[in-house]
C-alpha atoms as a PDB file:
ATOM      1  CA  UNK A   1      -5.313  12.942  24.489  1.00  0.00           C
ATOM      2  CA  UNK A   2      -5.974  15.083  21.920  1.00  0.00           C
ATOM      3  CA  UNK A   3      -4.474  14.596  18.049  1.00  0.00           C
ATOM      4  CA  UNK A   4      -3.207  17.192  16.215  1.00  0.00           C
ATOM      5  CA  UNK A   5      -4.622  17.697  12.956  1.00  0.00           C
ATOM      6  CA  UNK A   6      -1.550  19.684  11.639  1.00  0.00           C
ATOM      7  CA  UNK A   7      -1.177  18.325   7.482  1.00  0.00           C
ATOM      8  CA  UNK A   8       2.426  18.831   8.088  1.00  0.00           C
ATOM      9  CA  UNK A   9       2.895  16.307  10.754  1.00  0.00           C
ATOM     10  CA  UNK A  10       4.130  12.728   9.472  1.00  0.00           C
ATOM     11  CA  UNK A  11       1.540  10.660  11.080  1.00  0.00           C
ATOM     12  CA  UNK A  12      -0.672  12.068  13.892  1.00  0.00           C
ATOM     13  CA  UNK A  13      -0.721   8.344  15.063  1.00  0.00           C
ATOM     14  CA  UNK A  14      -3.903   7.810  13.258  1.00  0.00           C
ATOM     15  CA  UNK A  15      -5.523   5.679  16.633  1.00  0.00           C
ATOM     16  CA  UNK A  16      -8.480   4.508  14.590  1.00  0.00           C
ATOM     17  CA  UNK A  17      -6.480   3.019  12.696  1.00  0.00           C
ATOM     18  CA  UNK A  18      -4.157   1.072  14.677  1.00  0.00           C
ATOM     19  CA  UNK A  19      -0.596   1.211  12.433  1.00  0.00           C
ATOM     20  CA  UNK A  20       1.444   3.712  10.846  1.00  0.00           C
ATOM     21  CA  UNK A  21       1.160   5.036   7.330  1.00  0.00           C
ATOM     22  CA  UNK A  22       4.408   3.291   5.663  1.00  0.00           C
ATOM     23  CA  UNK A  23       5.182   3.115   2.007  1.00  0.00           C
ATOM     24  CA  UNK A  24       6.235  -0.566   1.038  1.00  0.00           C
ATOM     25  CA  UNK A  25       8.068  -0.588  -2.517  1.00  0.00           C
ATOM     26  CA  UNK A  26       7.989  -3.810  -4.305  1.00  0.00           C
ATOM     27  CA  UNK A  27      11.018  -3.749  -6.901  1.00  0.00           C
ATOM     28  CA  UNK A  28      12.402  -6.598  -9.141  1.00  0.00           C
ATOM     29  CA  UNK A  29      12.196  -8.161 -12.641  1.00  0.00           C
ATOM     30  CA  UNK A  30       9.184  -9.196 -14.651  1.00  0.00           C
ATOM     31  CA  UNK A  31       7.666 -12.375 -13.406  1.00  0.00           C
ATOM     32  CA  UNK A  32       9.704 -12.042 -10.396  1.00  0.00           C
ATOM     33  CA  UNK A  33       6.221 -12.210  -7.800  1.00  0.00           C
ATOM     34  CA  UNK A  34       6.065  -8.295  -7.101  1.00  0.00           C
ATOM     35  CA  UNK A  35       2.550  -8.099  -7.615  1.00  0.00           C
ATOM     36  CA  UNK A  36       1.540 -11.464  -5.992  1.00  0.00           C
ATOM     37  CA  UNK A  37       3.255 -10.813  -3.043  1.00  0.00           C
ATOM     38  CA  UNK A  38       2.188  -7.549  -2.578  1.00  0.00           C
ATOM     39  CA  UNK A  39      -1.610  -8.603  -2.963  1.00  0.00           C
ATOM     40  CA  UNK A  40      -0.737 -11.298  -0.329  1.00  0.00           C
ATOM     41  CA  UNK A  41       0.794  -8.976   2.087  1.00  0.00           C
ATOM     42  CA  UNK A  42      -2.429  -6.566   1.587  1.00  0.00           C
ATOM     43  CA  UNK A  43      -4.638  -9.091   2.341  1.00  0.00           C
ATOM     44  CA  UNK A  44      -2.627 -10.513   5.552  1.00  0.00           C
ATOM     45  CA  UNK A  45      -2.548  -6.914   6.816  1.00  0.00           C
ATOM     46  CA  UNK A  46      -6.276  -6.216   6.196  1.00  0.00           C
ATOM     47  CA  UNK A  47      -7.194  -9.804   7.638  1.00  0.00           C
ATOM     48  CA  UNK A  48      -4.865 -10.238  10.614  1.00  0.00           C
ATOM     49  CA  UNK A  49      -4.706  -6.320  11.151  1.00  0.00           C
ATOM     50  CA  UNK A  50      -7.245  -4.493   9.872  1.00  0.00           C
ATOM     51  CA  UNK A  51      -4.710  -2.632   8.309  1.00  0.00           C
ATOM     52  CA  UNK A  52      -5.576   0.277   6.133  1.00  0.00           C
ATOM     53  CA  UNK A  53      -4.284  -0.175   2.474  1.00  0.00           C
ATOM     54  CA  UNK A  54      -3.532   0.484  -0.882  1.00  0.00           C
ATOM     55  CA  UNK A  55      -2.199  -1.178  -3.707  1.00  0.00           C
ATOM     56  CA  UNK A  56      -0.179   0.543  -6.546  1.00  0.00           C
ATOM     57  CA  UNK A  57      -0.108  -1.798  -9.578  1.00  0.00           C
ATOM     58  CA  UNK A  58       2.729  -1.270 -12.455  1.00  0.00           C
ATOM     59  CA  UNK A  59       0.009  -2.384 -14.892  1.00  0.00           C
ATOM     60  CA  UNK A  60      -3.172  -0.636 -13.495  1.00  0.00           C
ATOM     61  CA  UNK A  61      -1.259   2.657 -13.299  1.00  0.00           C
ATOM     62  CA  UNK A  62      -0.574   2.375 -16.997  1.00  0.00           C
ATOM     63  CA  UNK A  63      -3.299   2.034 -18.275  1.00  0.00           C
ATOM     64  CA  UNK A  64      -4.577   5.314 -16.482  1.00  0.00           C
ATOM     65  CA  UNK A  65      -2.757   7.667 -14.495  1.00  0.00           C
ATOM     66  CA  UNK A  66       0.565   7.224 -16.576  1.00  0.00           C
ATOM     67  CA  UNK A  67      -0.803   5.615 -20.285  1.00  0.00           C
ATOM     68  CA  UNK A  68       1.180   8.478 -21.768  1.00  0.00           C
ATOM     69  CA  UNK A  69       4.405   7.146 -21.126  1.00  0.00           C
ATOM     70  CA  UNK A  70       6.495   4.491 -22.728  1.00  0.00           C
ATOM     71  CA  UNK A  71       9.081   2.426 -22.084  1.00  0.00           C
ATOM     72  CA  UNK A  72      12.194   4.913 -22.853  1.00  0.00           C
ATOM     73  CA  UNK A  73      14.933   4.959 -19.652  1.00  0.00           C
ATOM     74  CA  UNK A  74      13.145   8.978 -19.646  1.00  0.00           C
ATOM     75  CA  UNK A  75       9.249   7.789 -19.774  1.00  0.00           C
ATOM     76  CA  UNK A  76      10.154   5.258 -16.942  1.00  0.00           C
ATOM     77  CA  UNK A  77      11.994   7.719 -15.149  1.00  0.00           C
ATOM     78  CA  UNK A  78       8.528   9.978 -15.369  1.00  0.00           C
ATOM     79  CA  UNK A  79       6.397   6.891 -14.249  1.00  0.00           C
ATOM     80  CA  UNK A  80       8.254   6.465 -10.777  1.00  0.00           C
ATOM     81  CA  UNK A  81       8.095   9.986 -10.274  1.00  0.00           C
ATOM     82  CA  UNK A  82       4.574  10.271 -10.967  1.00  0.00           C
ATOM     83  CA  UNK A  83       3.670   7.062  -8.510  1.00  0.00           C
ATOM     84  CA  UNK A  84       5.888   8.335  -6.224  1.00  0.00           C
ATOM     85  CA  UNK A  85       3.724  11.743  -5.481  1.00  0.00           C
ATOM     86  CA  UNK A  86       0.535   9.341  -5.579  1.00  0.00           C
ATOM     87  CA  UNK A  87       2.308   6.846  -3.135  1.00  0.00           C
ATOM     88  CA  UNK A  88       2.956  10.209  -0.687  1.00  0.00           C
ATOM     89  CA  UNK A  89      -0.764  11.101  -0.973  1.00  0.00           C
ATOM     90  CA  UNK A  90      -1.828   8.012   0.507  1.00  0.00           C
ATOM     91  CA  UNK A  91       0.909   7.778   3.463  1.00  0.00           C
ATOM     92  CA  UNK A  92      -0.180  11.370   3.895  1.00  0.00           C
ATOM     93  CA  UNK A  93      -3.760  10.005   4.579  1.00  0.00           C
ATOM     94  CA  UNK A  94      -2.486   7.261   6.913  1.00  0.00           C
ATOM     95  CA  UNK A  95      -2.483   4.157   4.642  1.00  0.00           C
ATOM     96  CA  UNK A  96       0.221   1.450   4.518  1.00  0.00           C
ATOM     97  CA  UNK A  97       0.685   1.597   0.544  1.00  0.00           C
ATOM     98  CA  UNK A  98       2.117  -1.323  -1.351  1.00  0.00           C
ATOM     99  CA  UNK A  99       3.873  -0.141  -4.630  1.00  0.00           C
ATOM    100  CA  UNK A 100       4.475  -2.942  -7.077  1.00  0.00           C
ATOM    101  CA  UNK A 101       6.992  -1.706  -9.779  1.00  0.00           C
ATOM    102  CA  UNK A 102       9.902  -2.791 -11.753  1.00  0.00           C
ATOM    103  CA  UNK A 103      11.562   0.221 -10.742  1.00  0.00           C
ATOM    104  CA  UNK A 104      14.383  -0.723 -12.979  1.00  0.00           C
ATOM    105  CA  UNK A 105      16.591   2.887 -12.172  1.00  0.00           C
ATOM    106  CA  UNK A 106      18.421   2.670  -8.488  1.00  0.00           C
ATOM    107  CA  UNK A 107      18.345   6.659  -8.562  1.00  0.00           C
ATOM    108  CA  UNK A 108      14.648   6.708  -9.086  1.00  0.00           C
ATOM    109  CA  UNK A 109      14.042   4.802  -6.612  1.00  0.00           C
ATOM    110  CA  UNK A 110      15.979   6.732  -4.569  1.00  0.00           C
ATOM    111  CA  UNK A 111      13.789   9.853  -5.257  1.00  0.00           C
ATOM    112  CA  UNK A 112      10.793   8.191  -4.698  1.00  0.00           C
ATOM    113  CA  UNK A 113      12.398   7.079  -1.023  1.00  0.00           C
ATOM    114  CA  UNK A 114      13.704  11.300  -0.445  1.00  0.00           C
ATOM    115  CA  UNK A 115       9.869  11.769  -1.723  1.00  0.00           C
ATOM    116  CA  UNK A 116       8.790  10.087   0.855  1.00  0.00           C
ATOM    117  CA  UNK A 117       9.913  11.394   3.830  1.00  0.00           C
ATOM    118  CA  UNK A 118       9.448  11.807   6.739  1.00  0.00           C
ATOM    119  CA  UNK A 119       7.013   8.057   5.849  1.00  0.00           C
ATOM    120  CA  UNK A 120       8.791   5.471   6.080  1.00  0.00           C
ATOM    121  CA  UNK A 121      10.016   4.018   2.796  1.00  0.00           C
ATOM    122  CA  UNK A 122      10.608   0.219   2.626  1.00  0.00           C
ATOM    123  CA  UNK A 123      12.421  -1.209  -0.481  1.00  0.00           C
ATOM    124  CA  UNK A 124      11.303  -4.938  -0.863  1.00  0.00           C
ATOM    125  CA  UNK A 125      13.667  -6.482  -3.602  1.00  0.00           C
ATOM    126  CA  UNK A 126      11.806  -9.353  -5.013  1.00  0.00           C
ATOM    127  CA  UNK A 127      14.629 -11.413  -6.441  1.00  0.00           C
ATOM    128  CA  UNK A 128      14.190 -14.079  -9.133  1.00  0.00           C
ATOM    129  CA  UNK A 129      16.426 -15.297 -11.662  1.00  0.00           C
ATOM    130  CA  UNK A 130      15.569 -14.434 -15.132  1.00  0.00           C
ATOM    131  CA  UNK A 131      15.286 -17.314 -16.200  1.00  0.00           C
ATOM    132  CA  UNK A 132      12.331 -18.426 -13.802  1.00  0.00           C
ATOM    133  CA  UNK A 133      10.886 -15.225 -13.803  1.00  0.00           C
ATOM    134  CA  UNK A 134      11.093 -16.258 -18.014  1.00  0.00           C
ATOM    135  CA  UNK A 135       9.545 -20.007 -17.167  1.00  0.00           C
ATOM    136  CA  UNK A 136       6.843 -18.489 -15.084  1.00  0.00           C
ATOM    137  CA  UNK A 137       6.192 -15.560 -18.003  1.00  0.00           C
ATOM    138  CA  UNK A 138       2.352 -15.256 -16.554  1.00  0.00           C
ATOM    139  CA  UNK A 139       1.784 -12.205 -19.116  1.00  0.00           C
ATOM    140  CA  UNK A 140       3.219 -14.102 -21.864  1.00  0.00           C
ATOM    141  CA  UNK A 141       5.914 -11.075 -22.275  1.00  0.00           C
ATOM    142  CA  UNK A 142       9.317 -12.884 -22.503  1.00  0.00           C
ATOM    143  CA  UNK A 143       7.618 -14.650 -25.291  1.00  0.00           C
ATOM    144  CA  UNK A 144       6.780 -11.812 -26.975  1.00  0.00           C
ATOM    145  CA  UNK A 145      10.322 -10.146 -26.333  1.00  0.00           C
ATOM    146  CA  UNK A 146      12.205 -13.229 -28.141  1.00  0.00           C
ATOM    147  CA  UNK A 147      10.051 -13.030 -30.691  1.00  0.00           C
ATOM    148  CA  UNK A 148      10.519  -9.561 -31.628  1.00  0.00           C
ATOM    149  CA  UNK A 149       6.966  -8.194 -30.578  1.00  0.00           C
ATOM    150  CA  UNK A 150       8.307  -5.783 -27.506  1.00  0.00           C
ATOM    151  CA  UNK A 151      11.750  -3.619 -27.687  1.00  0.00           C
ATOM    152  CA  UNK A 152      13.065  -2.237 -24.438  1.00  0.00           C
ATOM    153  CA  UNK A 153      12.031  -5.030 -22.578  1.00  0.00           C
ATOM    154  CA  UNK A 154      13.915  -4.491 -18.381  1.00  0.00           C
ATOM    155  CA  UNK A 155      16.404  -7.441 -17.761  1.00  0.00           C
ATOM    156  CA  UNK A 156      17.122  -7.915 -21.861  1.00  0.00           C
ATOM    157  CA  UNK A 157      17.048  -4.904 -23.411  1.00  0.00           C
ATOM    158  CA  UNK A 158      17.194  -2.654 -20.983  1.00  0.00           C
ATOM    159  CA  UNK A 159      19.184  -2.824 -17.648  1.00  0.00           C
ATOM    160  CA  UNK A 160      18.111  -3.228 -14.214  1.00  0.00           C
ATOM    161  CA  UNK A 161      19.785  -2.256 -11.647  1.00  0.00           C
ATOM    162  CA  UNK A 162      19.413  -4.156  -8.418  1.00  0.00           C
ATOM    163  CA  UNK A 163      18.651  -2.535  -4.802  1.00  0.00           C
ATOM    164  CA  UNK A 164      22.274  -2.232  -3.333  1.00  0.00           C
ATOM    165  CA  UNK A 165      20.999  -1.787   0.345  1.00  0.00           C
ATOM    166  CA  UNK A 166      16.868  -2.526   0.407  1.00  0.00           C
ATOM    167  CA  UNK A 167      15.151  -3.221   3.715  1.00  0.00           C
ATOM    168  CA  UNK A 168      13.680  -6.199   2.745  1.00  0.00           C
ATOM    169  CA  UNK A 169      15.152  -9.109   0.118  1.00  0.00           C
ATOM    170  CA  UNK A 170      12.991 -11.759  -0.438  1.00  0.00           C
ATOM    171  CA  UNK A 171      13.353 -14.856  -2.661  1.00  0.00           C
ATOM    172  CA  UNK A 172      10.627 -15.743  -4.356  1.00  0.00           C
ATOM    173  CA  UNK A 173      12.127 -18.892  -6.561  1.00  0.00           C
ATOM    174  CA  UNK A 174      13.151 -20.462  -3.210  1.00  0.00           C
ATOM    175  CA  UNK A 175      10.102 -19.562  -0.669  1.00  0.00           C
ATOM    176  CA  UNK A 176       6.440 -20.023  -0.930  1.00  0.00           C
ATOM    177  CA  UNK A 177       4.139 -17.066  -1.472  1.00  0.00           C
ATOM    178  CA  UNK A 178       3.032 -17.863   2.220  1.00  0.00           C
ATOM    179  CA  UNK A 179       7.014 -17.908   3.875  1.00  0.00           C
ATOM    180  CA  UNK A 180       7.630 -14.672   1.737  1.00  0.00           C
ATOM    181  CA  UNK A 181       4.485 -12.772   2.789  1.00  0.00           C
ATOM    182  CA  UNK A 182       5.657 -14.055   6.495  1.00  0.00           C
ATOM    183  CA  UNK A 183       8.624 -12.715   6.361  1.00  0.00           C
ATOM    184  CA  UNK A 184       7.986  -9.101   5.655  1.00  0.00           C
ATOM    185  CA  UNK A 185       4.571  -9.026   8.108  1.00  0.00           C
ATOM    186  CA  UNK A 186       7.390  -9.957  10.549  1.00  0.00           C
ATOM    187  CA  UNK A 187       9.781  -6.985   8.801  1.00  0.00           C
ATOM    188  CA  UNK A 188       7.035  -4.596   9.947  1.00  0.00           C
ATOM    189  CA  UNK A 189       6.207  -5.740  13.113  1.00  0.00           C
ATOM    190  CA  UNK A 190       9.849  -5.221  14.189  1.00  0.00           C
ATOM    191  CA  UNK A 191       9.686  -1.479  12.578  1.00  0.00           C
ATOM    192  CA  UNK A 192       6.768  -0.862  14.502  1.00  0.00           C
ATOM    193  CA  UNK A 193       4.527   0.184  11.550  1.00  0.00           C
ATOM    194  CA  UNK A 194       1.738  -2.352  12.497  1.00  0.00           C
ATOM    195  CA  UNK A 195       1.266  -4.045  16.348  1.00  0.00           C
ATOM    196  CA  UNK A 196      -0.124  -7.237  17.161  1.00  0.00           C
ATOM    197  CA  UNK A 197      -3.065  -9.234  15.767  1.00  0.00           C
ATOM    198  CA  UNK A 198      -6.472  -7.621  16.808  1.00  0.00           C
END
């Protein structure tokens, strides 16, 4: 059967490689495992899958694409927009793409899902308490916060706002890296995005 190579079309099935293009958004506090769990979940679906993927990194991204910006509700507004367009490029081109941002904004994540269409956008709230996502502190951040170094700091100086109605919730102070990377490979299986093991 022939594929149609029409750049409009959501998907074209992409047969070689085996899933659906998919956007998965990782969204939650500082510490909270966003980052880790999305490298786990990339390396499940390349290992058990072969999946085709690519991973967005709050971090990485700032120090290139968007190292302009700072941390004003308007600059952070601009960053999710910006990822957002990248994160369409690479559904476009048939990759499952793993987004790991604060996202602190509920209506900018919401433009980044109405971006997204027709791909399918799936909100993964990674939710930790502050204070373990403040034990944990890997960066050393909430250190620096309470100490003065950083102003505008998401979840004490600035607000977030938590997903009201994501796909996917996932507790990362009560479940292992493992049982949360389990539980949204079995989130996409059921949404069809990848099939069974190869």
């Amino acid at each position: 059967m022939a594929v149609s190579c029409d750049p409009s079309l959501p998907d074209n099935q992409y047969p070689l490689k085996g899933h659906h293009a998919a956007v998965l958004w990782f969204t939650g506090l500082s510490g909270s495992g966003k980052t880790t769990l999305a490298k786990a979940v990339e390396s499940r679906l390349y290992a058990q899958y072969r999946a085709h993927t690519s991973l967005l990194d709050g971090d990485v991204i700032r120090q290139g694409l968007n190292h302009d910006l700072g941390f004003s509700d308007g600059d952070r507004t601009e960053n999710i927009r910006r990822i957002s367009e990248v994160a369409r490029l690479m559904a476009r081109a048939g990759l499952i793409t793993l987004v790991s941002f604060i996202s602190p904004f509920r209506a900018d994540r919401l433009k980044a899902r109405q971006v997204m269409q027709p791909y399918p956008f799936i909100e993964i709230y990674v939710n930790c308490p502050i204070a373990v996502c403040e034990q944990r502190d890997p960066k050393g951040l909430y250190q620096r916060v309470r100490g003065g170094e950083i102003n505008q700091f998401t979840g004490i100086q600035s607000f977030y706002e938590a997903p009201e109605s994501p796909e996917v919730v996932i507790h990362t102070d009560r479940l292992s890296v493992e049982e949360c990377t389990e539980k949204i490979i079995l989130d996409l299986c059921q949404r069809s995005i990848i099939g069974g093991p190869l």
